[in-house]
Protein backbone atom coordinates (compact mmCIF):
# COMPACT_ATOMS: atom_id res chain seq x y z
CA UNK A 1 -13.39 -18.93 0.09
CA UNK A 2 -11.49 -19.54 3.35
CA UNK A 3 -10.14 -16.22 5.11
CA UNK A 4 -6.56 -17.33 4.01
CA UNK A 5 -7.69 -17.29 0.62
CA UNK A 6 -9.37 -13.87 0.33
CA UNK A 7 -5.87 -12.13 2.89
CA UNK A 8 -2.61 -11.69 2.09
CA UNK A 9 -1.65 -11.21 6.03
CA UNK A 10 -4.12 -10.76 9.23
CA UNK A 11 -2.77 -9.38 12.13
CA UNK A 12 -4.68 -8.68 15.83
CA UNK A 13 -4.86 -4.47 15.91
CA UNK A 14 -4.73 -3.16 19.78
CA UNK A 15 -8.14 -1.82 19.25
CA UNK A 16 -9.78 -5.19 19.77
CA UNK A 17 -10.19 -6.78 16.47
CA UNK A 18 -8.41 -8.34 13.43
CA UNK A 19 -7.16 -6.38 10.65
CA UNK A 20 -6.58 -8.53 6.23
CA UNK A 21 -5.09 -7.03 4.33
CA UNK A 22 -5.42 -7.76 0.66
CA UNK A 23 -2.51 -6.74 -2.02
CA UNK A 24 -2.99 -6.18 -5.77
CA UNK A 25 0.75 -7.08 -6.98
CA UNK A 26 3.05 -5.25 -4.33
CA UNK A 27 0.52 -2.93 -3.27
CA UNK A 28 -1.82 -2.76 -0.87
CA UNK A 29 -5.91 -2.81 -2.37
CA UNK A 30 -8.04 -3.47 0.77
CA UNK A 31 -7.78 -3.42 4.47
CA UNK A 32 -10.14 -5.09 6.64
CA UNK A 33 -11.95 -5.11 9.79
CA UNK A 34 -12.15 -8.67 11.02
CA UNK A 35 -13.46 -10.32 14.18
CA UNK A 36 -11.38 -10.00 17.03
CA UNK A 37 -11.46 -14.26 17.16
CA UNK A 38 -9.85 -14.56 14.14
CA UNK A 39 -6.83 -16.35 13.59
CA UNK A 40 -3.61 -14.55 12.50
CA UNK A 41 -2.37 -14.92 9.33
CA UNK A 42 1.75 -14.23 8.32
CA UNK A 43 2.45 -12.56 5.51
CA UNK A 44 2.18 -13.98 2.33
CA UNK A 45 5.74 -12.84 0.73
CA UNK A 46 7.75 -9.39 1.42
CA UNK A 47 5.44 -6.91 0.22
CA UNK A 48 2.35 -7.46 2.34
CA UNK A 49 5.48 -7.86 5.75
CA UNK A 50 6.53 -4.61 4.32
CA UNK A 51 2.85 -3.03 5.08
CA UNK A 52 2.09 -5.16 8.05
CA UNK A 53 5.19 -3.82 9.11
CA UNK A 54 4.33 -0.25 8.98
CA UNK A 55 0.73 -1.21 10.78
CA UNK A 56 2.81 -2.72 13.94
CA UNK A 57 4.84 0.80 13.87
CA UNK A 58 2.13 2.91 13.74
CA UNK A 59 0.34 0.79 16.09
CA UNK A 60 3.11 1.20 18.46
CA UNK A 61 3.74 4.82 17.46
CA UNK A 62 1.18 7.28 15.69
CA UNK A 63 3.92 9.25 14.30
CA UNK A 64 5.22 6.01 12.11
CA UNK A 65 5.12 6.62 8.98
CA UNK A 66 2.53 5.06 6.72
CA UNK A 67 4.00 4.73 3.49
CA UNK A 68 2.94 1.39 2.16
CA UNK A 69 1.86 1.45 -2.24
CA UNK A 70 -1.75 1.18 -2.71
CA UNK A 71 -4.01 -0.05 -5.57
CA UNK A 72 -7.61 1.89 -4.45
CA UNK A 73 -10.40 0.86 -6.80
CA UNK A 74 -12.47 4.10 -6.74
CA UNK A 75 -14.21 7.12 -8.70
CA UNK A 76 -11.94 9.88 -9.85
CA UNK A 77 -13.94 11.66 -7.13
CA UNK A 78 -13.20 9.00 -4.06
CA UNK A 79 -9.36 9.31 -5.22
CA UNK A 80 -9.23 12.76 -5.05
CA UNK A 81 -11.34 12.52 -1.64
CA UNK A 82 -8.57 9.53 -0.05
CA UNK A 83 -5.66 11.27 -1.45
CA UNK A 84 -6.81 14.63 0.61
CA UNK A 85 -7.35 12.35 3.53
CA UNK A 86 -3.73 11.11 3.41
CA UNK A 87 -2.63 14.91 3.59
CA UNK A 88 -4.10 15.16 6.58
CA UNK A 89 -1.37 15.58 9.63
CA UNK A 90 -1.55 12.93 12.51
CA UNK A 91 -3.23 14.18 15.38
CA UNK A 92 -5.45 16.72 13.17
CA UNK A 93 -9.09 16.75 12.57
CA UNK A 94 -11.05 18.25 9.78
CA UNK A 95 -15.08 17.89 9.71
CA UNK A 96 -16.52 17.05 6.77
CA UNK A 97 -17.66 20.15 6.01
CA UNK A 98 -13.83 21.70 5.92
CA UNK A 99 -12.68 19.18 3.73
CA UNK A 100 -15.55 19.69 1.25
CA UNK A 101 -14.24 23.56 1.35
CA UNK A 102 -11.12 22.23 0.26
CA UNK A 103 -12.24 20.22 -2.47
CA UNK A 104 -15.27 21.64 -3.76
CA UNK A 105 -17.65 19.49 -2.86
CA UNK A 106 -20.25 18.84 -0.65
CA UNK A 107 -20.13 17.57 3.10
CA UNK A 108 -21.92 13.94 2.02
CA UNK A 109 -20.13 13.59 -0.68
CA UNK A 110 -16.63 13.85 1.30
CA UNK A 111 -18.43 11.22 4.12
CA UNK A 112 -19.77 9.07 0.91
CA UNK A 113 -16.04 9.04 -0.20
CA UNK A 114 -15.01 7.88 3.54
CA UNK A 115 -17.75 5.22 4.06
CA UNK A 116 -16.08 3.60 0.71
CA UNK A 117 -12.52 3.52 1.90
CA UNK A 118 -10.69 0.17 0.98
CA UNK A 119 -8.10 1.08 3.44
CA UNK A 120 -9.05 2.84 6.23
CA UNK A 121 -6.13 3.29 8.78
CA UNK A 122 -3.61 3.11 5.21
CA UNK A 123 -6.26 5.97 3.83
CA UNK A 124 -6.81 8.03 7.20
CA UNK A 125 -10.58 8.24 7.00
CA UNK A 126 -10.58 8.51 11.01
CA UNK A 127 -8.95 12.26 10.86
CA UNK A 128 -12.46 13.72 9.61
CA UNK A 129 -15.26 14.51 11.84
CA UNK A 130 -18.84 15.56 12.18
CA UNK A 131 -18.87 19.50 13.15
CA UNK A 132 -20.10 18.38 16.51
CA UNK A 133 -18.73 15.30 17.56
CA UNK A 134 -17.28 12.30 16.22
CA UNK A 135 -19.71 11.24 13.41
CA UNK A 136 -19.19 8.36 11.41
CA UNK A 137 -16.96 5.60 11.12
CA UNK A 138 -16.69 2.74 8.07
CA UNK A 139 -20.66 3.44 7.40
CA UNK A 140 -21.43 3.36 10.89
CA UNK A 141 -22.48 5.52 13.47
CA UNK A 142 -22.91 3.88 16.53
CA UNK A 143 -20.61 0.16 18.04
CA UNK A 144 -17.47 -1.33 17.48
CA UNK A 145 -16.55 1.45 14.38
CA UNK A 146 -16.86 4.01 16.41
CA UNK A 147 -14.41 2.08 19.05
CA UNK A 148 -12.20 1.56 16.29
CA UNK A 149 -12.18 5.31 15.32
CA UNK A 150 -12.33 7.11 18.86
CA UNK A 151 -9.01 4.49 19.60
CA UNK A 152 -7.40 5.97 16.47
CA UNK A 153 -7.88 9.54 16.91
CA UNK A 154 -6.90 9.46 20.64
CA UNK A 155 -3.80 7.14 19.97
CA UNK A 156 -2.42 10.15 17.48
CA UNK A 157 -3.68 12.52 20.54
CA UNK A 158 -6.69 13.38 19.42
CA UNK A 159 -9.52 12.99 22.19
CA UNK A 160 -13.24 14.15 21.15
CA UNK A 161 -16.52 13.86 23.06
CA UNK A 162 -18.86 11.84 20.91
């Protein structure tokens, strides 16, 4: 399948890479990380411009609002875990040990939940943190991800050592 295929809309993020986003119907499902040489894509009808929109705001402007539908394909448990994600205020941090507090759960289980985000930036996955540091970013813990999440968190004023 050729990228314009598998992506409704791609779009060059200021953090130095690409960002597809697939929709399910009029709703966003997935949001991906792509190559910062990949070619931009426009939006495939209003819908996915409706969320691409929103990215470019908050892009712009942390405190945009980001209020695009999404279709998650997840457990029970990673829906509860990305809906207490979204709660999270811009420019707050919780480690994953707080937010397991809050839920009931364990610490792993809250960064298992993260590392399986469809739609990281959409599903703020970025707000939660190790207890000392910045921990882990879209499975990883060391490169680009962590670029990608330390440009996040200090673009909604947020600036950790890590």
């Amino acid at each position: 399948m050729t990228t314009h295929e598998v992506y409704q809309a791609i779009i060059t993020a200021p953090f130095g890479c690409c960002v597809g986003v697939v929709m399910t119907g009029e709703a966003a499902s997935t949001l991906d990380y792509l190559s910062a040489n990949t070619p931009e894509q426009p939006p495939a009808d209003a819908a996915t411009a409706a969320v691409i929109a929103q990215l470019a705001a908050y892009f712009r402007d942390a405190d945009a609002p980001l209020t695009a539908p999404l279709m998650l394909a997840g457990t029970t448990f990673q829906q509860r875990v990305w809906a207490a994600l979204k709660a999270i205020p811009i420019g707050t941090v919780l480690t994953y040990g707080e937010l397991a507090r809050q839920l009931g759960t364990a610490a792993r289980a809250v960064g298992a939940a993260c590392r399986t985000n469809p739609a990281p930036i959409l599903i703020p996955c970025h707000r939660v943190v190790a207890r000392q540091g910045l921990g882990g970013y879209a499975g990883a813990v060391t490169g680009d991800p962590l670029a990608i999440k330390r440009w996040l968190l200090r673009h909604e004023g947020v600036d950790l050592v890590g």
